[in-house]
N, C-alpha and C. Protein backbone atom coordinates (compact mmCIF):
# COMPACT_ATOMS: atom_id res chain seq x y z
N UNK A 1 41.46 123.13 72.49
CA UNK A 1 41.42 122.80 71.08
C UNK A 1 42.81 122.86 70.47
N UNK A 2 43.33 122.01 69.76
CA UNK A 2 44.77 122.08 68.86
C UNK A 2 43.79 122.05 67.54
N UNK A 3 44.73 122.35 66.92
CA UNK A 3 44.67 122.45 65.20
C UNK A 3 45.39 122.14 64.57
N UNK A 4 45.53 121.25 63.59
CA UNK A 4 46.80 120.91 63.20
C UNK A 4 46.27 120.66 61.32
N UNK A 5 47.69 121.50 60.87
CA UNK A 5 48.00 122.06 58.88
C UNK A 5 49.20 120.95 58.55
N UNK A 6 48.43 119.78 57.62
CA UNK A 6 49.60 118.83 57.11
C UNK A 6 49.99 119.80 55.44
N UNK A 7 51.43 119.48 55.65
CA UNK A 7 51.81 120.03 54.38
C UNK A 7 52.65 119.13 53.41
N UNK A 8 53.39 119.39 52.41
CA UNK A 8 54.25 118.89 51.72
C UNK A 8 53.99 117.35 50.86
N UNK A 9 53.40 116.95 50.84
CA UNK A 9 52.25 116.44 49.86
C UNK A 9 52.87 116.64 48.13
N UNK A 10 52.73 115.54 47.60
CA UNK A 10 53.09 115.51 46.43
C UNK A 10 52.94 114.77 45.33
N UNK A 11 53.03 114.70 44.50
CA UNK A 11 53.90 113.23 42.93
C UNK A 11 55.36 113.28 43.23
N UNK A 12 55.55 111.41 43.47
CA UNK A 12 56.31 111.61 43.48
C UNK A 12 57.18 110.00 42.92
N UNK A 13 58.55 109.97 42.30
CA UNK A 13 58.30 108.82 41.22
C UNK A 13 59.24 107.44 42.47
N UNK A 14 58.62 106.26 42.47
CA UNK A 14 58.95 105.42 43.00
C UNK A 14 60.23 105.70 43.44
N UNK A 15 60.99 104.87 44.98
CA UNK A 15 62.24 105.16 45.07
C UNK A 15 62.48 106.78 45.26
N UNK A 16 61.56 107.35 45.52
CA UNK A 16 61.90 108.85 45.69
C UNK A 16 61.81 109.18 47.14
N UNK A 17 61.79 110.76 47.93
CA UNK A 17 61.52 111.12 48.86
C UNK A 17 60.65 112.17 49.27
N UNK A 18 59.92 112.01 50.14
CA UNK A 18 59.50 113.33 50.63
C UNK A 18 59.65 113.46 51.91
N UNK A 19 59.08 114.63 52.47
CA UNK A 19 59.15 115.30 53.59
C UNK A 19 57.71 115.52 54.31
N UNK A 20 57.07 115.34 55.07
CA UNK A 20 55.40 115.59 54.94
C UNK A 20 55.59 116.86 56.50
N UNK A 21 54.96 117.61 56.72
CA UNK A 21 55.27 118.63 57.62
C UNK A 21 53.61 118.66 58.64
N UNK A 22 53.64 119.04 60.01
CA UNK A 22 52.37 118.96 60.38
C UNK A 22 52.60 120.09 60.88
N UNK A 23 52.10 121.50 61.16
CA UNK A 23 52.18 122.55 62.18
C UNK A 23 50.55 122.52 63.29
N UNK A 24 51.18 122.45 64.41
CA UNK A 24 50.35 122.28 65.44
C UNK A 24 50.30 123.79 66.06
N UNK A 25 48.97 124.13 66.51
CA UNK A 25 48.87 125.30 67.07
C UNK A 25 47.58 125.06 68.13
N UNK A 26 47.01 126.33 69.07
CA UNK A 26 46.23 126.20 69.99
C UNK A 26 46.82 125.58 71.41
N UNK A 27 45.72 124.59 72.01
CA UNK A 27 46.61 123.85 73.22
C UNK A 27 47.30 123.22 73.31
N UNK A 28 48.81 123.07 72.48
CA UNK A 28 49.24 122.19 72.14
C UNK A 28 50.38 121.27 73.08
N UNK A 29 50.26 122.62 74.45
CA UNK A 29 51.39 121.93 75.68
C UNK A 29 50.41 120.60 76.31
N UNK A 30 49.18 120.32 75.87
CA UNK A 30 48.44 119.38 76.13
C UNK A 30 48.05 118.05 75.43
N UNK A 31 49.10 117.85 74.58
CA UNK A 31 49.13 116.74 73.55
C UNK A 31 50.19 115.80 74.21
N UNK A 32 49.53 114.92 74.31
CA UNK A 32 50.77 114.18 74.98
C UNK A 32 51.41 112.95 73.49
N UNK A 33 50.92 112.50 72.53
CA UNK A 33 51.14 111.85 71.99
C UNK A 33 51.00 112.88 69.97
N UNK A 34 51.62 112.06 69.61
CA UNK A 34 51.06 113.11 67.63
C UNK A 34 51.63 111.68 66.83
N UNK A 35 50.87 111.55 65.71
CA UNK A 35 51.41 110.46 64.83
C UNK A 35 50.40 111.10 63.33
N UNK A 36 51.28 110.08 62.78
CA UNK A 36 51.07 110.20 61.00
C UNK A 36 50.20 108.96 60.59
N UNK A 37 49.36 109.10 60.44
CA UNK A 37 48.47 108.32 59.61
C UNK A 37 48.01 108.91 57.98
N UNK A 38 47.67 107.08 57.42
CA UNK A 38 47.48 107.29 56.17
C UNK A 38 46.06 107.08 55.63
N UNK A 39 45.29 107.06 54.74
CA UNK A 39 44.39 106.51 54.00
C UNK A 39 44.33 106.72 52.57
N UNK A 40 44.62 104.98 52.29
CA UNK A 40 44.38 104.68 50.83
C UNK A 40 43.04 104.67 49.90
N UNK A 41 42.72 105.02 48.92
CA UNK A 41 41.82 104.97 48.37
C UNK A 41 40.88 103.66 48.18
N UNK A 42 40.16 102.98 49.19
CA UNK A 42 38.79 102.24 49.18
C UNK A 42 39.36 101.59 50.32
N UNK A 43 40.42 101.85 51.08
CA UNK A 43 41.00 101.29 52.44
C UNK A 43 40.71 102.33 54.20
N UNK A 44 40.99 101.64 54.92
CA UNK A 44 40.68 102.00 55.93
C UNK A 44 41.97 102.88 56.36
N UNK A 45 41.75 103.98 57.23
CA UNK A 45 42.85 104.22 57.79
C UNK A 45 44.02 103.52 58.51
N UNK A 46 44.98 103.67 58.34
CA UNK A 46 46.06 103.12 59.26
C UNK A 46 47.30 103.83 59.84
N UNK A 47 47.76 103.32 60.72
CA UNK A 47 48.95 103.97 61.86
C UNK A 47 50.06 103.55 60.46
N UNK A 48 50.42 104.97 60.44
CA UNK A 48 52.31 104.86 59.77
C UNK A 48 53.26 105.09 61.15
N UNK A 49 53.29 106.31 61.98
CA UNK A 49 54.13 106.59 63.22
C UNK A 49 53.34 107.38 64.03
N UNK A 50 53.53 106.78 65.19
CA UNK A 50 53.42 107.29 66.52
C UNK A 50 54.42 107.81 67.12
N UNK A 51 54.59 109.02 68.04
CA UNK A 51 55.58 109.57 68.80
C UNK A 51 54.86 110.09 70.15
N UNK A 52 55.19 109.36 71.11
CA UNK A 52 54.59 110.55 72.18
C UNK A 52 55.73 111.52 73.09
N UNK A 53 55.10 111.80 74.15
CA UNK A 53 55.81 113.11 74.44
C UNK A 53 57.34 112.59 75.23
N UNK A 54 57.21 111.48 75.83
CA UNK A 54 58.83 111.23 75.76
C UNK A 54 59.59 110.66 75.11
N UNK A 55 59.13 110.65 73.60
CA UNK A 55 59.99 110.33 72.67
C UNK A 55 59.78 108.71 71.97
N UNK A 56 58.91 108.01 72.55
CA UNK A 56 58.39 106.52 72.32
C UNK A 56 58.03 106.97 70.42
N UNK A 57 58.28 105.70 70.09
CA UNK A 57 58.08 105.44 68.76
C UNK A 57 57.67 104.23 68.62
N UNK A 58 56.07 104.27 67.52
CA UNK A 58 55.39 103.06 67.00
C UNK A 58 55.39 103.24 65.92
N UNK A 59 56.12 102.28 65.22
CA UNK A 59 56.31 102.36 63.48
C UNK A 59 55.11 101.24 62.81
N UNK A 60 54.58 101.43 61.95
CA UNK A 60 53.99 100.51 61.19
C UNK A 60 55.09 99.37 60.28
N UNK A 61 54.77 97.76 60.39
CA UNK A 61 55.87 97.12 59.81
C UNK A 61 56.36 97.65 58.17
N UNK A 62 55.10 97.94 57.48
CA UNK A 62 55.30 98.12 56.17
C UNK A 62 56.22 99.78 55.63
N UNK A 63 56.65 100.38 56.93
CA UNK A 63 57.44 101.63 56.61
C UNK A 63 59.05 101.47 57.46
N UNK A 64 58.71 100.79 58.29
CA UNK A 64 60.51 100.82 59.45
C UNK A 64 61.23 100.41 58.33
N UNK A 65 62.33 101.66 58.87
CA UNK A 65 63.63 101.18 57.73
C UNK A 65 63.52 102.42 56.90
N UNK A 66 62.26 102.91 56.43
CA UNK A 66 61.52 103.80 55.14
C UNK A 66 61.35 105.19 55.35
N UNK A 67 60.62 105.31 56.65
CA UNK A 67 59.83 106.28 57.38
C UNK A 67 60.28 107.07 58.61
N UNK A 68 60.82 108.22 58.91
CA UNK A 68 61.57 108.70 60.32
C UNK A 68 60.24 109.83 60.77
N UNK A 69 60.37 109.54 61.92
CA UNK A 69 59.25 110.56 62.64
C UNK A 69 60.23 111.79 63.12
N UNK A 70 59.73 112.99 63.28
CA UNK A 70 60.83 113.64 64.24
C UNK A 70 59.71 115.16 64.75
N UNK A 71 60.10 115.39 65.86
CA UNK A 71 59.16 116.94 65.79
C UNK A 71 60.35 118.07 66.10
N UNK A 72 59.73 119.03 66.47
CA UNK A 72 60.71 120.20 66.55
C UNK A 72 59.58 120.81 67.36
N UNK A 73 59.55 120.62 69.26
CA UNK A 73 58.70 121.42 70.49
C UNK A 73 58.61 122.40 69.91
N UNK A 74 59.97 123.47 69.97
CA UNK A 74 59.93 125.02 70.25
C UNK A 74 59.12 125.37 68.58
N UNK A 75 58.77 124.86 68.02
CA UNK A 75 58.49 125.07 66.70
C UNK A 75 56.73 124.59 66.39
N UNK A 76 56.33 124.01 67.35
CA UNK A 76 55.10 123.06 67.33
C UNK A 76 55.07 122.30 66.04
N UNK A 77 56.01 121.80 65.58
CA UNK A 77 55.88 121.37 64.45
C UNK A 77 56.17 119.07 64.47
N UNK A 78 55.67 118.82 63.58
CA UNK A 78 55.80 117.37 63.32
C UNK A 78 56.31 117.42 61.57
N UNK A 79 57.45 116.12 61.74
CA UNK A 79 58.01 115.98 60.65
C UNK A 79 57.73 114.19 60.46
N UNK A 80 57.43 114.32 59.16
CA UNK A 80 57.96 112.72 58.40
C UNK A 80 58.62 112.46 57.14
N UNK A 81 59.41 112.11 57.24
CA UNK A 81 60.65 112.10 56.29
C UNK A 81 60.79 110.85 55.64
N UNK A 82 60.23 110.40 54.40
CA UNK A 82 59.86 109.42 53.95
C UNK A 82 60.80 108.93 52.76
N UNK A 83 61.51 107.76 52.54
CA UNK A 83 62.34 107.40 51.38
C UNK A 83 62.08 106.08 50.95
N UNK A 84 62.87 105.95 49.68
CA UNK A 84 62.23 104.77 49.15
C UNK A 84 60.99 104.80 48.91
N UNK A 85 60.32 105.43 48.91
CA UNK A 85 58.83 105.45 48.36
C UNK A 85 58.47 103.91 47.73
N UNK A 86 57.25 103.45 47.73
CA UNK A 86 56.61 102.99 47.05
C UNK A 86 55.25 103.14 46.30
N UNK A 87 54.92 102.85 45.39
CA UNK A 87 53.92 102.79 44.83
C UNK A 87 52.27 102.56 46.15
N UNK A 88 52.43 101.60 46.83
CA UNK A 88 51.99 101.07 47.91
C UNK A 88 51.83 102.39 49.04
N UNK A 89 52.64 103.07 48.83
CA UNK A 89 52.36 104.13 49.86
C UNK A 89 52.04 105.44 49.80
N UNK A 90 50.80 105.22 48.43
CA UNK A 90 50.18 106.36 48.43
C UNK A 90 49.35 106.46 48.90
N UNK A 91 48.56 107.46 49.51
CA UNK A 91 47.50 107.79 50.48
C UNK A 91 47.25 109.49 50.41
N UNK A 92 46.13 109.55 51.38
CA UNK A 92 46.24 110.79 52.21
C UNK A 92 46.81 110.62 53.44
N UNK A 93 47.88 111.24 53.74
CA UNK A 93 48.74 111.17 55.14
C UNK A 93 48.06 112.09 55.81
N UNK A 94 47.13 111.94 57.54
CA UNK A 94 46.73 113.15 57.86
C UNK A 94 47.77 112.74 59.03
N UNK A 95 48.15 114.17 60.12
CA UNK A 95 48.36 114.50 61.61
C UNK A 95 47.56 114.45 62.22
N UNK A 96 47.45 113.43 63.21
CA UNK A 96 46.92 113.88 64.47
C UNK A 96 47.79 113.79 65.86
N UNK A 97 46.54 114.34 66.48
CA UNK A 97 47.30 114.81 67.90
C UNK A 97 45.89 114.13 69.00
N UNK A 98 47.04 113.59 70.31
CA UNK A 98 45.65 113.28 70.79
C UNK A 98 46.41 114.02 72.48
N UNK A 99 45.72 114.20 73.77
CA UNK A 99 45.56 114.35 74.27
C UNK A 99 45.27 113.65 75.68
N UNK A 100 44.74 112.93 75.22
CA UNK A 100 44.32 111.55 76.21
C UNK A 100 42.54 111.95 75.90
N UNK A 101 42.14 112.83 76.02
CA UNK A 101 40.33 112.67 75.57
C UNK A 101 40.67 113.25 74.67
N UNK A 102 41.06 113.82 73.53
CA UNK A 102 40.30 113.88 72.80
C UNK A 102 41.21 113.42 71.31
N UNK A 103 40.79 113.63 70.50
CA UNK A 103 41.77 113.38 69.26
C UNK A 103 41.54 114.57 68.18
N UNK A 104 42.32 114.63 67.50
CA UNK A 104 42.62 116.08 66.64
C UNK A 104 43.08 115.46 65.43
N UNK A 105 42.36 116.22 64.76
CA UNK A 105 43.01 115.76 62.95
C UNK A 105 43.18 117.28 61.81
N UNK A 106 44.41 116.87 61.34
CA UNK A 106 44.63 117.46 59.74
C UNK A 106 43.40 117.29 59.00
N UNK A 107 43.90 117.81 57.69
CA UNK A 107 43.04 118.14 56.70
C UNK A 107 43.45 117.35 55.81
N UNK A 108 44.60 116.49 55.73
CA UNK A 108 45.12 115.65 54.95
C UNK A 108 46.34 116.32 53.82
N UNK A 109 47.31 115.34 53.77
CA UNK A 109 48.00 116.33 52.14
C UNK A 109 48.28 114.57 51.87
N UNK A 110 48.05 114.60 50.48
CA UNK A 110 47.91 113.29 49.25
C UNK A 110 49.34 113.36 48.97
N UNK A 111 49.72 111.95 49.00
CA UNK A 111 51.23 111.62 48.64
C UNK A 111 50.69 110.50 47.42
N UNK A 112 51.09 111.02 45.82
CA UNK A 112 51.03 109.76 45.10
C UNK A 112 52.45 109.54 44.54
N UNK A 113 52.88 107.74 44.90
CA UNK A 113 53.75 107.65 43.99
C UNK A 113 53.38 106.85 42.80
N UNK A 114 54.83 107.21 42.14
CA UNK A 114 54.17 106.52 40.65
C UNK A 114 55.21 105.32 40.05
N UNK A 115 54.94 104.39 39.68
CA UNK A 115 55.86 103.19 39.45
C UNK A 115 56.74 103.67 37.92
C-alpha cells in the first residue's frame, strides 16, 4: 500500500505561481512511475505530468513551458512547480502513484486561479 498527502493548494491571481507538494509514504520503493493530475469542475480527469522512475517525462500540451515536475527519492516526496498560471488551470490537482498493478491516489488540493 503507498499513501500519498497533496499539499500547497491555493488562490491564486492569473500569471502567478505555485508549488503543489505530494508526500508519499508506505511501499513506496515499489512505485515505479508518480504523476500530477487534474480535475476541473464538470470535466473529466486529465494527465498534467508524468515522471517515472528513470526520470522519463510526459507533459500535457496545455502546461509544457508552464509546469516542472521534480521529486526528491531520499525525501519520498513529489513536486510541481507551476507558473504563469491561468485561469484555465484551475482544478483539483491530485498525486498518484502507480506501481504497475495497482494505482494510488491523493486526496486532492484545489488550485483556483483568478483572472
Amino acid at each position: 500500500q503507498v499513501q500519498l498527502v497533496e499539499s500547497g493548494g491555493g488562490l491564486v491571481q492569473a500569471g502567478g505561481s505555485l508549488r503543489l507538494s505530494c508526500a508519499a509514504s508506505g511501499s513506496v520503493h515499489a512505485i515505479n512511475s508518480m504523476g500530477w493530475y487534474r480535475q476541473a469542475p464538470g470535466k473529466q480527469r486529465e494527465l498534467v505530468i508524468v515522471i517515472t522512475r528513470d526520470g522519463n517525462t510526459n507533459y500535457a500540451d496545455s502546461v509544457k513551458g508552464r509546469f516542472t515536475i521534480s521529486r526528491d527519492n531520499a525525501k519520498n516526496m513529489l513536486y510541481l512547480q507551476m507558473v504563469s498560471l491561468k485561469p484555465e488551470d484551475t482544478a483539483v490537482y491530485y498525486c498518484k502513484g502507480s506501481d504497475g498493478l495497482f494505482e494510488y491516489w491523493g486526496q486532492g488540493t484545489q488550485v483556483t486561479v483568478s483572472s
